[in-house]
PDB file of N, CA and C in Angstrom:
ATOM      1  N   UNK A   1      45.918  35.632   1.222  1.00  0.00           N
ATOM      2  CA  UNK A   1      45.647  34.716   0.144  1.00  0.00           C
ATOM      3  C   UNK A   1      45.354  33.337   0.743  1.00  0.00           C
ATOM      4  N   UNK A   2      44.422  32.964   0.068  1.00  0.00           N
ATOM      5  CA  UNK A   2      44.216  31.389   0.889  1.00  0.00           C
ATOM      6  C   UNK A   2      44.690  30.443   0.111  1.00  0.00           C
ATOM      7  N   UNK A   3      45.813  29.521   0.602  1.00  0.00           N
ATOM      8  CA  UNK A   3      45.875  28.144  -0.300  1.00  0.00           C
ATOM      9  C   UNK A   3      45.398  26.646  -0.381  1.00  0.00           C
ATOM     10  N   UNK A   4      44.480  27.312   0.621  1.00  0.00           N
ATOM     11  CA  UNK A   4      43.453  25.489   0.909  1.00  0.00           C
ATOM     12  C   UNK A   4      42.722  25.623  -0.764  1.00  0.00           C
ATOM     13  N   UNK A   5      42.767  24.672  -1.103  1.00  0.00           N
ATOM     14  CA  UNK A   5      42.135  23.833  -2.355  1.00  0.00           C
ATOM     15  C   UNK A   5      41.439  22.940  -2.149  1.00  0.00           C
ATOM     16  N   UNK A   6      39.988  23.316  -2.184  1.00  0.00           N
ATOM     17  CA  UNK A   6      38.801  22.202  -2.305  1.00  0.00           C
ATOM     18  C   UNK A   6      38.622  20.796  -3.614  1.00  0.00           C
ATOM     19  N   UNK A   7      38.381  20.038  -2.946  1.00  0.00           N
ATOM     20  CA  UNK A   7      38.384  18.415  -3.993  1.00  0.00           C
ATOM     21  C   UNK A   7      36.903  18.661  -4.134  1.00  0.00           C
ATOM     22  N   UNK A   8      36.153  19.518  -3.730  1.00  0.00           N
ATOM     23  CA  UNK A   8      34.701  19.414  -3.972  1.00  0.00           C
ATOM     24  C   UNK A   8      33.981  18.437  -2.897  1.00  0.00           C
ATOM     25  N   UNK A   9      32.847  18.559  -2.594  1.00  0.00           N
ATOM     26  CA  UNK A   9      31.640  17.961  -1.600  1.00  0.00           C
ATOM     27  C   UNK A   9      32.239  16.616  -2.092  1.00  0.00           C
ATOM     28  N   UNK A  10      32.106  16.041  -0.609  1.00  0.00           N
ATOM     29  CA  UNK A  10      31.888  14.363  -0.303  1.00  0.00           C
ATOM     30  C   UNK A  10      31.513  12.804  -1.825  1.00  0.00           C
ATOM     31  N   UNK A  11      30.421  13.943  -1.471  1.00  0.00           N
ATOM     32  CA  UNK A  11      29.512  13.250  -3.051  1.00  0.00           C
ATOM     33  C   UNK A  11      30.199  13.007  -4.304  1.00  0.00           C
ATOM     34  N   UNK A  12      31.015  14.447  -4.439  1.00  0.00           N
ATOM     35  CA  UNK A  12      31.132  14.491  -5.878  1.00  0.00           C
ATOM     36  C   UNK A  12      32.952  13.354  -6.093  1.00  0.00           C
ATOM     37  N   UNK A  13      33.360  13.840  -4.494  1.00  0.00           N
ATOM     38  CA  UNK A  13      34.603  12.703  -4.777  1.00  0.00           C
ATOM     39  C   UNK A  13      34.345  11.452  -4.645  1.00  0.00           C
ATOM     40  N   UNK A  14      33.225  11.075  -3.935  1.00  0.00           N
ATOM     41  CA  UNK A  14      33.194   9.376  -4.648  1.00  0.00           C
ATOM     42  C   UNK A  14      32.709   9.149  -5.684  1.00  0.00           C
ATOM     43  N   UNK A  15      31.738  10.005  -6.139  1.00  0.00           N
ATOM     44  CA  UNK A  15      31.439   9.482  -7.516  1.00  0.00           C
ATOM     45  C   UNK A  15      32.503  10.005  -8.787  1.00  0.00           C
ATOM     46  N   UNK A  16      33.481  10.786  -8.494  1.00  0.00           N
ATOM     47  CA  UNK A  16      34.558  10.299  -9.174  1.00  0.00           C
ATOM     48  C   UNK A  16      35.501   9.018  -9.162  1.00  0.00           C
ATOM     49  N   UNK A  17      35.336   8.986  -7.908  1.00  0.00           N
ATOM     50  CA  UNK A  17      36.126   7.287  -7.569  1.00  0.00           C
ATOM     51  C   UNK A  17      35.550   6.131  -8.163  1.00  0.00           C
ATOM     52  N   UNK A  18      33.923   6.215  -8.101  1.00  0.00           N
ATOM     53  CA  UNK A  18      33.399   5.163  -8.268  1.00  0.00           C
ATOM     54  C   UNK A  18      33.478   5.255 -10.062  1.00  0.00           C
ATOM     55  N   UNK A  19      33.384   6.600 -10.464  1.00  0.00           N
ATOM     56  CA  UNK A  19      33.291   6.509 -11.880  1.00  0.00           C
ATOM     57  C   UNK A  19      35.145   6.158 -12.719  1.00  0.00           C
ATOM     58  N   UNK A  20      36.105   6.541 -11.913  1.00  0.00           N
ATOM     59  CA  UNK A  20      37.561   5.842 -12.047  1.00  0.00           C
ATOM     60  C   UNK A  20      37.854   4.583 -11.977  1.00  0.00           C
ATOM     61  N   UNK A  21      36.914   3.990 -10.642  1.00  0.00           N
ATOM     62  CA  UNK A  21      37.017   2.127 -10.604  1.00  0.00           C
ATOM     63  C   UNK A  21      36.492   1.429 -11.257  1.00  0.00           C
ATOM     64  N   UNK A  22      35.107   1.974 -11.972  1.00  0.00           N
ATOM     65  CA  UNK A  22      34.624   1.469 -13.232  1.00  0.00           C
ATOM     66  C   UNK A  22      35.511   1.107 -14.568  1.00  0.00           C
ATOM     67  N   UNK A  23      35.979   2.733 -14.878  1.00  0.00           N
ATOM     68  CA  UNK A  23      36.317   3.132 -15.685  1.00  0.00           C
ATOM     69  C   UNK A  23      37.678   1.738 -16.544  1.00  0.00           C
ATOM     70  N   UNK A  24      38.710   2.432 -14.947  1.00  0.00           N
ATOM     71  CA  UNK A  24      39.800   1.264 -14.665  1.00  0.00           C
ATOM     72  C   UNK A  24      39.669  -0.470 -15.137  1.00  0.00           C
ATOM     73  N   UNK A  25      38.805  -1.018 -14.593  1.00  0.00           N
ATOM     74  CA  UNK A  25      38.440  -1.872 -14.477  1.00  0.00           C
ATOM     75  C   UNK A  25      37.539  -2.743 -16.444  1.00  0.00           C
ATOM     76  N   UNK A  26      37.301  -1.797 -16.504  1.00  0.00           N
ATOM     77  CA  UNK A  26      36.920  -1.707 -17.677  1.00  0.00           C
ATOM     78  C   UNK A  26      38.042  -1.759 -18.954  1.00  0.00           C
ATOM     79  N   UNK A  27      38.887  -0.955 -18.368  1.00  0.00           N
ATOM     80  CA  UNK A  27      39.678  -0.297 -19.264  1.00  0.00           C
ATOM     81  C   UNK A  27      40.858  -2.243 -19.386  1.00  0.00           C
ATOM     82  N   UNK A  28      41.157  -2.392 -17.939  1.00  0.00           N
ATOM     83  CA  UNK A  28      42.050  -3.514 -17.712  1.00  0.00           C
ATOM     84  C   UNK A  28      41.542  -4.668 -18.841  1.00  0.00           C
ATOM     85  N   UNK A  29      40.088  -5.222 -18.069  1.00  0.00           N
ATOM     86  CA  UNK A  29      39.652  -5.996 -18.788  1.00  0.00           C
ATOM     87  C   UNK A  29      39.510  -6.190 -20.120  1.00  0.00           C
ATOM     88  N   UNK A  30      39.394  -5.026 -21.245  1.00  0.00           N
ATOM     89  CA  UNK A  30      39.221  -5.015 -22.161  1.00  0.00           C
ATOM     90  C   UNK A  30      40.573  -5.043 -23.237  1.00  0.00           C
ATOM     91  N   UNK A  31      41.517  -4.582 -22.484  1.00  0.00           N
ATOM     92  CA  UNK A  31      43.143  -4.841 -22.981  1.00  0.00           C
ATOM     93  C   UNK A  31      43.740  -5.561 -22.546  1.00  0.00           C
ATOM     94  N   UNK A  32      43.251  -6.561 -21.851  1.00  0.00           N
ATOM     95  CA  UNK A  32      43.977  -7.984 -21.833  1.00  0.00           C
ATOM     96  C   UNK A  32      45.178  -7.433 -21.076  1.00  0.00           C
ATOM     97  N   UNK A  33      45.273  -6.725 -20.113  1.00  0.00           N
ATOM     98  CA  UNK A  33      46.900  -6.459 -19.366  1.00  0.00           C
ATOM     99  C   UNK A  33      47.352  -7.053 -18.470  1.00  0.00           C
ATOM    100  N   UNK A  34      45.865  -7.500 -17.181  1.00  0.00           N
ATOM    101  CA  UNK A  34      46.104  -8.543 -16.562  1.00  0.00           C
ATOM    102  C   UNK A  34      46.196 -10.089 -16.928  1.00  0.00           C
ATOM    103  N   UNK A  35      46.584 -11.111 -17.024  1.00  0.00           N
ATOM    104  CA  UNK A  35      46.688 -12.365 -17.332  1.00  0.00           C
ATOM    105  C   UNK A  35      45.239 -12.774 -16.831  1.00  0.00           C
ATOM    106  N   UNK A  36      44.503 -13.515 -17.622  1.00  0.00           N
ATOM    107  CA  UNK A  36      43.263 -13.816 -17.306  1.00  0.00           C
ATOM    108  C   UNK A  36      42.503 -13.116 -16.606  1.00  0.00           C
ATOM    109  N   UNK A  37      42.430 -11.925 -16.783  1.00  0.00           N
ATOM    110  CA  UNK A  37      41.345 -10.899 -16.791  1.00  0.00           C
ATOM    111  C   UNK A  37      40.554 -10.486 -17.920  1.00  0.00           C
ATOM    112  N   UNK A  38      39.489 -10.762 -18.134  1.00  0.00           N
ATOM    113  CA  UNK A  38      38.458 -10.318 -19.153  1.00  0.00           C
ATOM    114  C   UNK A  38      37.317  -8.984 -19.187  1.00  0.00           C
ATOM    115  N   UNK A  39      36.546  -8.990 -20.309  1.00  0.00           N
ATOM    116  CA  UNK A  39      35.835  -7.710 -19.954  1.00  0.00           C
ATOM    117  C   UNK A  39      34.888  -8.329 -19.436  1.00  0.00           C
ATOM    118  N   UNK A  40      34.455  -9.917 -19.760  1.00  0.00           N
ATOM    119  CA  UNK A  40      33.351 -10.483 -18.834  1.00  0.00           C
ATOM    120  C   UNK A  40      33.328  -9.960 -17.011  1.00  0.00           C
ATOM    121  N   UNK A  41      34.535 -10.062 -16.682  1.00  0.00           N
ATOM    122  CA  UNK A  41      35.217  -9.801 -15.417  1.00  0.00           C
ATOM    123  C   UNK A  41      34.793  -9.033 -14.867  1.00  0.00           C
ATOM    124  N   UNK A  42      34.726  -7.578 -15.778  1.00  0.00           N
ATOM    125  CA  UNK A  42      34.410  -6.264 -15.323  1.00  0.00           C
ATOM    126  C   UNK A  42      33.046  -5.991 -15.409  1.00  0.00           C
ATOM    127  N   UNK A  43      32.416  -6.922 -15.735  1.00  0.00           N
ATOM    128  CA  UNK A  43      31.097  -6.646 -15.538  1.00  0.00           C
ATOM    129  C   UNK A  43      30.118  -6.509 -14.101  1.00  0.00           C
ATOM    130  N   UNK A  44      30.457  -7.620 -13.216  1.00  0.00           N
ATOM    131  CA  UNK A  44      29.995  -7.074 -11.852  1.00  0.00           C
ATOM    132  C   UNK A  44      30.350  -5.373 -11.106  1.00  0.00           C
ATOM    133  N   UNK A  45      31.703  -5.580 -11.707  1.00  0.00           N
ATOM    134  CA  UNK A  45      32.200  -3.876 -10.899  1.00  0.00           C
ATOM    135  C   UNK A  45      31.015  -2.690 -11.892  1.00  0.00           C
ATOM    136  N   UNK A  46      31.083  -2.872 -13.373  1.00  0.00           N
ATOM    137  CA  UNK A  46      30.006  -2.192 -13.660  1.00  0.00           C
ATOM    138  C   UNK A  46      28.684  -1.984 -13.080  1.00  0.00           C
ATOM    139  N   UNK A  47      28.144  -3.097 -12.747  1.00  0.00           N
ATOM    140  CA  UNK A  47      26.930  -3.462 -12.374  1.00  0.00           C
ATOM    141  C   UNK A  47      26.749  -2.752 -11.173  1.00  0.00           C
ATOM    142  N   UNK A  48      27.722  -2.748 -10.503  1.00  0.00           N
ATOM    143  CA  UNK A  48      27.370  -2.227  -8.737  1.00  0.00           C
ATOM    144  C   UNK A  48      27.968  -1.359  -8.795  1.00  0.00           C
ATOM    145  N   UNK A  49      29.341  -0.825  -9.141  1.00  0.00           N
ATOM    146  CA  UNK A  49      30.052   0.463  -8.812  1.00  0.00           C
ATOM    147  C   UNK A  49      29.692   1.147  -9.451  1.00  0.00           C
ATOM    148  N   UNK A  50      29.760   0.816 -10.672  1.00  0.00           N
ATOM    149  CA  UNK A  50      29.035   2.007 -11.954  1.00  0.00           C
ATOM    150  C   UNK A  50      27.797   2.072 -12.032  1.00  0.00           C
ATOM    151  N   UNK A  51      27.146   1.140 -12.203  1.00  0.00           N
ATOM    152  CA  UNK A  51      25.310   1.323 -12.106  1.00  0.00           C
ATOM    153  C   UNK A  51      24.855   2.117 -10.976  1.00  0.00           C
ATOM    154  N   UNK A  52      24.394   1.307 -10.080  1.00  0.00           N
ATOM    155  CA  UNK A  52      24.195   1.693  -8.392  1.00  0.00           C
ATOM    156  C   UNK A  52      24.958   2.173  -7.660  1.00  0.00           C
ATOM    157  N   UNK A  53      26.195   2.163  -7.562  1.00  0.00           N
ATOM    158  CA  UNK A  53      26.512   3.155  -6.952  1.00  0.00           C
ATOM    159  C   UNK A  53      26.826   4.908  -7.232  1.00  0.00           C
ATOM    160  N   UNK A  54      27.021   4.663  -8.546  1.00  0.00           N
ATOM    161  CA  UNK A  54      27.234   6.129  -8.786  1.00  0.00           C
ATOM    162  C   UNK A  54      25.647   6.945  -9.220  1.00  0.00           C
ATOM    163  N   UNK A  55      24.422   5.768  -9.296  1.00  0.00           N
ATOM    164  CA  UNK A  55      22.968   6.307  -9.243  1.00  0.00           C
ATOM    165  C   UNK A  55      22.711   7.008  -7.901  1.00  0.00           C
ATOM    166  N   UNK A  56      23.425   6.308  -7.067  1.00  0.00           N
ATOM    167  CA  UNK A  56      22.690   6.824  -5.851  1.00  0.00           C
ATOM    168  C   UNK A  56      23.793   7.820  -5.412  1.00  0.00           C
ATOM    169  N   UNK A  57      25.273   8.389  -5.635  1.00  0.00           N
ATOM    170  CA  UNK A  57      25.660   9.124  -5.390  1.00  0.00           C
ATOM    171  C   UNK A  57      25.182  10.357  -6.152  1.00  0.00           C
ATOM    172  N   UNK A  58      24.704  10.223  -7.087  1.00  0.00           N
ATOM    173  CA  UNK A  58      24.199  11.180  -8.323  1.00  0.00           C
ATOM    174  C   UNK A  58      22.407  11.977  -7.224  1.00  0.00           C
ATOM    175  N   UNK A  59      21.864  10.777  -6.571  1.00  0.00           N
ATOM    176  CA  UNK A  59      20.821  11.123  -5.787  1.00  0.00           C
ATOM    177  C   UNK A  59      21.055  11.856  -4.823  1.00  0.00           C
ATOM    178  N   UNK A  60      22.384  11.323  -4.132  1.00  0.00           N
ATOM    179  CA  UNK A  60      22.511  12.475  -2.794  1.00  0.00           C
ATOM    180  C   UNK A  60      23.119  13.629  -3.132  1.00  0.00           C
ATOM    181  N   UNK A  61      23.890  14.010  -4.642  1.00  0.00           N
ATOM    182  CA  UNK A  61      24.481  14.775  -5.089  1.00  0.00           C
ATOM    183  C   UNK A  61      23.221  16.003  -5.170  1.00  0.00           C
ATOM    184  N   UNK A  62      21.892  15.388  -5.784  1.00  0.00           N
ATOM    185  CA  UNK A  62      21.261  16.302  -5.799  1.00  0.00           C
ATOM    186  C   UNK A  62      20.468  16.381  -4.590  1.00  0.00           C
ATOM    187  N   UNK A  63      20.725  15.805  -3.707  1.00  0.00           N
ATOM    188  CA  UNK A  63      19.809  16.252  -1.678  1.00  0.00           C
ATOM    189  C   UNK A  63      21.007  16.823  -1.378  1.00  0.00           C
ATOM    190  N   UNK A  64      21.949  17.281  -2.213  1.00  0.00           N
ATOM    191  CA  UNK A  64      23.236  18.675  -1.586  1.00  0.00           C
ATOM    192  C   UNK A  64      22.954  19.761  -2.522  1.00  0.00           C
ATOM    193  N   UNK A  65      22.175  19.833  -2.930  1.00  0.00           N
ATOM    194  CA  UNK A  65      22.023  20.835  -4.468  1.00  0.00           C
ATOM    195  C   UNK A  65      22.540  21.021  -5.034  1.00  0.00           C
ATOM    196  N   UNK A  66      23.645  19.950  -5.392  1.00  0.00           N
ATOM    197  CA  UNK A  66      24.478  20.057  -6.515  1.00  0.00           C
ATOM    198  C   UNK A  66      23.803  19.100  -7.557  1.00  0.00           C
ATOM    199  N   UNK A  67      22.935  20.768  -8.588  1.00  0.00           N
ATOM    200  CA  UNK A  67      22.874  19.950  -9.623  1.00  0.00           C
ATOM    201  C   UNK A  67      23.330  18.952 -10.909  1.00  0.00           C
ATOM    202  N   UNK A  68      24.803  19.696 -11.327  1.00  0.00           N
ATOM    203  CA  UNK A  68      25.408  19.295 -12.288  1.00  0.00           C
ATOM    204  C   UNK A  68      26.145  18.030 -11.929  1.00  0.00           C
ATOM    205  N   UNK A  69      26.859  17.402 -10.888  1.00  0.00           N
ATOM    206  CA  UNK A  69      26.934  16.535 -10.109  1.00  0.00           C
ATOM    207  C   UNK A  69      26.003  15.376 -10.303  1.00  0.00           C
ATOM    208  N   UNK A  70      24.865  16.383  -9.455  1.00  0.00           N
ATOM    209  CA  UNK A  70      23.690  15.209  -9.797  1.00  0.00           C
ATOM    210  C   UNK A  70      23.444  14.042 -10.893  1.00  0.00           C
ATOM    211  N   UNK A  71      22.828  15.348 -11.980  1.00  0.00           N
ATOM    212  CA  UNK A  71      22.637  14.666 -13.153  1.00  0.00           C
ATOM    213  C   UNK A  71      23.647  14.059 -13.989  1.00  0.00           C
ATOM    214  N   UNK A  72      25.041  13.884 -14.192  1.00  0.00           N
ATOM    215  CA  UNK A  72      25.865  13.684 -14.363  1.00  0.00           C
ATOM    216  C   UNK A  72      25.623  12.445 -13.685  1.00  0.00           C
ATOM    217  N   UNK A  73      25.881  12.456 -12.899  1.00  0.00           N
ATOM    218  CA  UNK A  73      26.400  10.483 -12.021  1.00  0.00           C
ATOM    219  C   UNK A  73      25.328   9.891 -11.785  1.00  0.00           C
ATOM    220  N   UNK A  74      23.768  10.627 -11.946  1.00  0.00           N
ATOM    221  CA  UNK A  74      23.184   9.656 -12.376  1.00  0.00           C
ATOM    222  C   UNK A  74      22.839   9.336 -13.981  1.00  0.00           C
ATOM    223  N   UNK A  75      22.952   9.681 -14.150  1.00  0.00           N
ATOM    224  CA  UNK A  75      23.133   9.356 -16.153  1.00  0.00           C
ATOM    225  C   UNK A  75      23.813   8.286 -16.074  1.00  0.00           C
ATOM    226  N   UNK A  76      25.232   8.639 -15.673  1.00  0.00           N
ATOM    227  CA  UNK A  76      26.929   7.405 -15.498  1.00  0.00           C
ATOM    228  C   UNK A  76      26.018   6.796 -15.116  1.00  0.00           C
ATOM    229  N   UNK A  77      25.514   6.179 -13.865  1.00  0.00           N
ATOM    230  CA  UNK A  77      25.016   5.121 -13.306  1.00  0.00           C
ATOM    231  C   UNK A  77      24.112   4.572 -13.900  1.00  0.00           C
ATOM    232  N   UNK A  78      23.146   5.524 -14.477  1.00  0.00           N
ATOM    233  CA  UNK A  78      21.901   4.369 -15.212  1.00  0.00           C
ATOM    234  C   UNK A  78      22.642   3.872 -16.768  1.00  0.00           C
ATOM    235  N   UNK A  79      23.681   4.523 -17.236  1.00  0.00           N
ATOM    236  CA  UNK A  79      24.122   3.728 -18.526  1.00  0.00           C
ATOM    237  C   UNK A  79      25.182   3.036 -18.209  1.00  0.00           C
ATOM    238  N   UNK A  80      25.855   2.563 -17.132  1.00  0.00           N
ATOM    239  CA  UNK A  80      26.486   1.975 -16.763  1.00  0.00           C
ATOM    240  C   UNK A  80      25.858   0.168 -16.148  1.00  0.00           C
ATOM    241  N   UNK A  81      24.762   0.550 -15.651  1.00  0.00           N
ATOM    242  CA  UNK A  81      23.773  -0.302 -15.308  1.00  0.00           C
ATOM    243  C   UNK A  81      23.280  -0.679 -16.299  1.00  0.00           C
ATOM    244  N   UNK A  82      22.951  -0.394 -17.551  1.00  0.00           N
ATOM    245  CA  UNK A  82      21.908  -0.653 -18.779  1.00  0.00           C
ATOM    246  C   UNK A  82      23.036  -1.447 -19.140  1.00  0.00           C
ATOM    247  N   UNK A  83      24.443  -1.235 -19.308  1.00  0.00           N
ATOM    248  CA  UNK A  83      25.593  -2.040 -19.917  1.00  0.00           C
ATOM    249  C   UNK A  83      25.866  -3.087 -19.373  1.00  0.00           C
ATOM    250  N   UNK A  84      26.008  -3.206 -18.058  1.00  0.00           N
ATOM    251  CA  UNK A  84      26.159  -4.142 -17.675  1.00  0.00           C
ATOM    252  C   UNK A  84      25.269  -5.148 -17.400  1.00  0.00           C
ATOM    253  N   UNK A  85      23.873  -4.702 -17.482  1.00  0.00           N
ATOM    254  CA  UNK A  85      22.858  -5.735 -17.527  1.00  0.00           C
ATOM    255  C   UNK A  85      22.531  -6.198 -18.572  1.00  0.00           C
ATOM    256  N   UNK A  86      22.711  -5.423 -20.053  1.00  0.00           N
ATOM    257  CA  UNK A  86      22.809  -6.160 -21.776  1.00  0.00           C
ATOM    258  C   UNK A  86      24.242  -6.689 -21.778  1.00  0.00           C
ATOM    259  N   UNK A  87      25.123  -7.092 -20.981  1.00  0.00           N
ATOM    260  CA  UNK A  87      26.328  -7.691 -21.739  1.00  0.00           C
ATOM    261  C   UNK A  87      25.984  -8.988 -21.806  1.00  0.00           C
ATOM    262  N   UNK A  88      25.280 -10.456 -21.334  1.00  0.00           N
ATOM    263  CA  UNK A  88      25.111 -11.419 -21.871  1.00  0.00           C
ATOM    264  C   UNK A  88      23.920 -11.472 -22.895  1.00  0.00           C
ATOM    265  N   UNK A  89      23.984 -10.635 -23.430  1.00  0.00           N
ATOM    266  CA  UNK A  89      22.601 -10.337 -24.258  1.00  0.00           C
ATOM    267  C   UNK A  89      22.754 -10.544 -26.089  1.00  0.00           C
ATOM    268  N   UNK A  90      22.261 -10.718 -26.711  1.00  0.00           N
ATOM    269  CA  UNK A  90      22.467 -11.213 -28.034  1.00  0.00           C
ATOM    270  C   UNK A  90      22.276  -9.663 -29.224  1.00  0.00           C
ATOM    271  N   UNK A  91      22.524  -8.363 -28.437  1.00  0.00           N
ATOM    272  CA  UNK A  91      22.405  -7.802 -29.412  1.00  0.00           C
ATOM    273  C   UNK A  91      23.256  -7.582 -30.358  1.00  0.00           C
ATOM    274  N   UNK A  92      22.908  -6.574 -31.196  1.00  0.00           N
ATOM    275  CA  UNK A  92      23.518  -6.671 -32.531  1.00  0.00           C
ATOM    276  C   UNK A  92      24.569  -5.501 -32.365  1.00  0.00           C
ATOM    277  N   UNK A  93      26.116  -5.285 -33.358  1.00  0.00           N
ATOM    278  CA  UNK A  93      26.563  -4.622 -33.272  1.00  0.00           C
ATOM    279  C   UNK A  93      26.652  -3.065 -33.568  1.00  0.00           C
ATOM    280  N   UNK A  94      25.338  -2.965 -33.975  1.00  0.00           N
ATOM    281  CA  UNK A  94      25.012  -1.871 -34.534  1.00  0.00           C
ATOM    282  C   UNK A  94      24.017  -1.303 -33.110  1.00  0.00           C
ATOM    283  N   UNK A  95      23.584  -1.961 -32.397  1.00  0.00           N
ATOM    284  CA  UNK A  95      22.724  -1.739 -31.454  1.00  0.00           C
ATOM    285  C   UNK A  95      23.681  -1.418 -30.364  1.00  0.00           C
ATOM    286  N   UNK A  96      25.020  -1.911 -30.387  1.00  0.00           N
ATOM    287  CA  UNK A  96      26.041  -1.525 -29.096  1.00  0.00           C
ATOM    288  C   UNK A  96      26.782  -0.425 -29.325  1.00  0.00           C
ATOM    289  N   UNK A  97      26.804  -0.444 -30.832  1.00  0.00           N
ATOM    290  CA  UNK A  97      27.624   0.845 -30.945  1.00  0.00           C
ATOM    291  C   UNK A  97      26.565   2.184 -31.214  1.00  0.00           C
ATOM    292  N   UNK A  98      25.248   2.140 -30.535  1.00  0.00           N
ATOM    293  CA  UNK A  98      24.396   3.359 -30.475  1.00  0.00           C
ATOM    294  C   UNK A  98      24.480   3.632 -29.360  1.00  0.00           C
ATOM    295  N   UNK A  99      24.793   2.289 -28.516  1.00  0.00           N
ATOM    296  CA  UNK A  99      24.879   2.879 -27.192  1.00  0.00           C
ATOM    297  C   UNK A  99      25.986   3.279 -26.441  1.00  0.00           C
ATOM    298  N   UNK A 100      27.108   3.239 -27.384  1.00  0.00           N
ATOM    299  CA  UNK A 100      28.370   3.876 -26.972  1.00  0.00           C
ATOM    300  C   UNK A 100      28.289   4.903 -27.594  1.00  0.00           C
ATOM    301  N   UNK A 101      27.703   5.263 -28.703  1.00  0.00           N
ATOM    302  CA  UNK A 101      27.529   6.622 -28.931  1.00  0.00           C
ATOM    303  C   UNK A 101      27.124   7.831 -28.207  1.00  0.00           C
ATOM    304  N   UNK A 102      25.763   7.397 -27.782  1.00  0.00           N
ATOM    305  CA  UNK A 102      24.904   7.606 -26.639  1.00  0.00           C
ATOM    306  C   UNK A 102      25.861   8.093 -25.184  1.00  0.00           C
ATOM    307  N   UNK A 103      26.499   6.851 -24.972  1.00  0.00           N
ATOM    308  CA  UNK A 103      27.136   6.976 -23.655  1.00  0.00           C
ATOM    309  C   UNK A 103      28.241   8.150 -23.539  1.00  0.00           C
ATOM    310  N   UNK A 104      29.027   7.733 -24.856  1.00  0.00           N
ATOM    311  CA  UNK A 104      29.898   9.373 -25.323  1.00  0.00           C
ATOM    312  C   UNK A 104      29.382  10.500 -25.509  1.00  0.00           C
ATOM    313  N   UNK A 105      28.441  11.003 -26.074  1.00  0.00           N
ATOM    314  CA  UNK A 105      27.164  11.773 -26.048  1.00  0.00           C
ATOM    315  C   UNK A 105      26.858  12.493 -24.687  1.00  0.00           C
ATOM    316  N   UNK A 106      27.075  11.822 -23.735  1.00  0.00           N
ATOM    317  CA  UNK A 106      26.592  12.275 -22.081  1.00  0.00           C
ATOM    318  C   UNK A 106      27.762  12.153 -21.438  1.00  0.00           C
ATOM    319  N   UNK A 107      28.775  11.761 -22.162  1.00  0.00           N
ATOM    320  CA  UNK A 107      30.141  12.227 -20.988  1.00  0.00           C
ATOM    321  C   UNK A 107      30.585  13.450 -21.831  1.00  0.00           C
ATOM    322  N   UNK A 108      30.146  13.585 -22.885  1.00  0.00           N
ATOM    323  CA  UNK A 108      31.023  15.101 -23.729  1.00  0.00           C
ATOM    324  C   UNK A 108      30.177  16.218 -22.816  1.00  0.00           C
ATOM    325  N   UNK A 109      28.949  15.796 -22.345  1.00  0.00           N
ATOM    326  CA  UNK A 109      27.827  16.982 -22.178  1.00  0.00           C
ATOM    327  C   UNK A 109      28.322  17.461 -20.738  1.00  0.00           C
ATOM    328  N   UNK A 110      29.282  16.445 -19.620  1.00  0.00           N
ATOM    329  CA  UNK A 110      29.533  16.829 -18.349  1.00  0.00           C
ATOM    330  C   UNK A 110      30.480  18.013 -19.023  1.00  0.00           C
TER     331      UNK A 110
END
């Protein structure tokens, strides 16, 4: 019987990490837990950890042929990137909450 237990390819554990430090970070900022931490705050970590980085782990995910991987973290990354590049933006609340719909929409589908 073998009891080694795989975490899965390289790829797929950072772009869980990167999609946890987002996540985290997000999560902090938006519940006020740290003392002067905001969700403004969490917007760079979106921008780079969640946007770009988990785009391009989603890219090498699929130069390993892991498709589901793939498409998965790059989705995360490009709506992670779209968020964080509309947050100083004047849209409307009906326009943010399509895109959290949206965004829930493609994490139910992983």
């Amino acid at each position: 019987m073998d009891n080694d237990v795989s975490a899965g390819s390289t790829t797929s554990i950072v772009g869980r990490l990167a999609l946890g430090i987002t996540l985290l970070a997000f999560g902090l900022g938006y519940t006020n837990v740290i003392d002067g931490v905001s969700t403004a705050d969490a917007v760079s970590v979106a921008h780079y950890v969640g946007g770009v980085a988990l785009f391009l782990v989603g890219l090498l995910a699929f130069r390993d042929g892991d498709t589901v991987s793939g498409t998965a973290f790059t989705a995360f990354g490009a709506l992670w990137f779209t968020w964080a590049v509309s947050a100083g933006s004047s849209a409307s609340d009906n326009a943010a909450g399509l895109f959290l719909v949206l965004f829930a929409l493609v994490a139910l589908s992983r």
